[in-house]
C-alpha atoms as a PDB file:
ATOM      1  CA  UNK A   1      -1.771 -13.028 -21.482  1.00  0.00           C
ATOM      2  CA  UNK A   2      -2.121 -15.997 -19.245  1.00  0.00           C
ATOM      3  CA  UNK A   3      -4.003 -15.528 -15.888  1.00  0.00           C
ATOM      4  CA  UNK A   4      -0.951 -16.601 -13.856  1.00  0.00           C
ATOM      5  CA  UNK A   5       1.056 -14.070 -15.052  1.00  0.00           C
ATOM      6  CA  UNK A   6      -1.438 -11.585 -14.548  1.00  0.00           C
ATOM      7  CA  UNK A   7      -1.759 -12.482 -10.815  1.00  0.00           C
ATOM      8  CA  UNK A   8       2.248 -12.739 -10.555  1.00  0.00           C
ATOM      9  CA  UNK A   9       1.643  -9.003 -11.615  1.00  0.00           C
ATOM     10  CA  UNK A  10      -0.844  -7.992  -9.196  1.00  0.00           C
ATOM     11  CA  UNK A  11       1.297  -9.598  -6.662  1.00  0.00           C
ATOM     12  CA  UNK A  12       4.313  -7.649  -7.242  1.00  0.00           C
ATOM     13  CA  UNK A  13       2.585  -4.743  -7.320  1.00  0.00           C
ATOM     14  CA  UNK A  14       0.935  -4.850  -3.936  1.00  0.00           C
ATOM     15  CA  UNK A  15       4.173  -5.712  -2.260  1.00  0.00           C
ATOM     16  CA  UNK A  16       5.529  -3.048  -4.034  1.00  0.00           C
ATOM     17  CA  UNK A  17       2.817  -0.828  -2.544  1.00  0.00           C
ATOM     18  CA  UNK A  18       3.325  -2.347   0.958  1.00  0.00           C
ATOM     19  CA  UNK A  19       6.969  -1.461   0.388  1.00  0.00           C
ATOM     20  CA  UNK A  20       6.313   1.991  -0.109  1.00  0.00           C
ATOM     21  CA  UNK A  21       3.975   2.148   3.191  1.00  0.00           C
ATOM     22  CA  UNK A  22       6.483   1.447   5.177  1.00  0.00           C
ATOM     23  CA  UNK A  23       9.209   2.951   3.204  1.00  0.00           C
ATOM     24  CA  UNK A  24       7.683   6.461   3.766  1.00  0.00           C
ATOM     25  CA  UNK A  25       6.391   6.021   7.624  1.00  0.00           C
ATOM     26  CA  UNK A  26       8.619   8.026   9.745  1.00  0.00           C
ATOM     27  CA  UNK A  27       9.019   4.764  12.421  1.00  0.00           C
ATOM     28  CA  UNK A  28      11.962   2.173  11.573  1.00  0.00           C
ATOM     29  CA  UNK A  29      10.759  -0.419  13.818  1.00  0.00           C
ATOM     30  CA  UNK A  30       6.641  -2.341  13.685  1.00  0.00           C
ATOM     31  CA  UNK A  31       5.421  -4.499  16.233  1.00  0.00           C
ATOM     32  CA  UNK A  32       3.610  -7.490  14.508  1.00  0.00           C
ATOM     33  CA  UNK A  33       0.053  -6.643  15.980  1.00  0.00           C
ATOM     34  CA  UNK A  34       1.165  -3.060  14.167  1.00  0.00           C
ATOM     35  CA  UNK A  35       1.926  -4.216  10.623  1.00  0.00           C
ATOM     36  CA  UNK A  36      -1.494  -6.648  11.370  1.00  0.00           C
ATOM     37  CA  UNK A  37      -3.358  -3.963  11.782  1.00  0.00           C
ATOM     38  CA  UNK A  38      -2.115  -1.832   9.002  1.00  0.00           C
ATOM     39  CA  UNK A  39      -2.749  -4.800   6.403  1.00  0.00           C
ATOM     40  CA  UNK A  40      -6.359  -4.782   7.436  1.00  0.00           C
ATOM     41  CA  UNK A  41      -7.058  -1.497   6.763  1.00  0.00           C
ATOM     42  CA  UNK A  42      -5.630  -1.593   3.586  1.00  0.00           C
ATOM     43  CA  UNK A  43      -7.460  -4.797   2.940  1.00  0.00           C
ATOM     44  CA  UNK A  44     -10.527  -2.918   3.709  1.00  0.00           C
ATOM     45  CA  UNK A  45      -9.629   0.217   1.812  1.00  0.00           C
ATOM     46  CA  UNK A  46      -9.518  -1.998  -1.420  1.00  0.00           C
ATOM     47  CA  UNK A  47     -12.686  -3.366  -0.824  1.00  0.00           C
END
């Protein structure tokens, strides 16, 4: 399978997971510095 297909599927997937972050928090509404700050600690969760 060609490599940019691969990373078109790792891409989907991790918005997919993002999705279902937020999907399942119990808050409707994130401030920017909020949603920042989650993406870094799943950045550094994956490290």
């Amino acid at each position: 399978m060609p490599i940019e297909k691969e990373i078109a599927k790792i891409e989907l997937a991790t918005l997919y997971e993002l999705r279902l972050i937020f999907s399942e928090g119990e808050r409707q509404d994130y401030t920017r510095d909020e949603i920042l700050e989650m993406l870094d600690k799943i950045a550094v969760a994956k490290k």
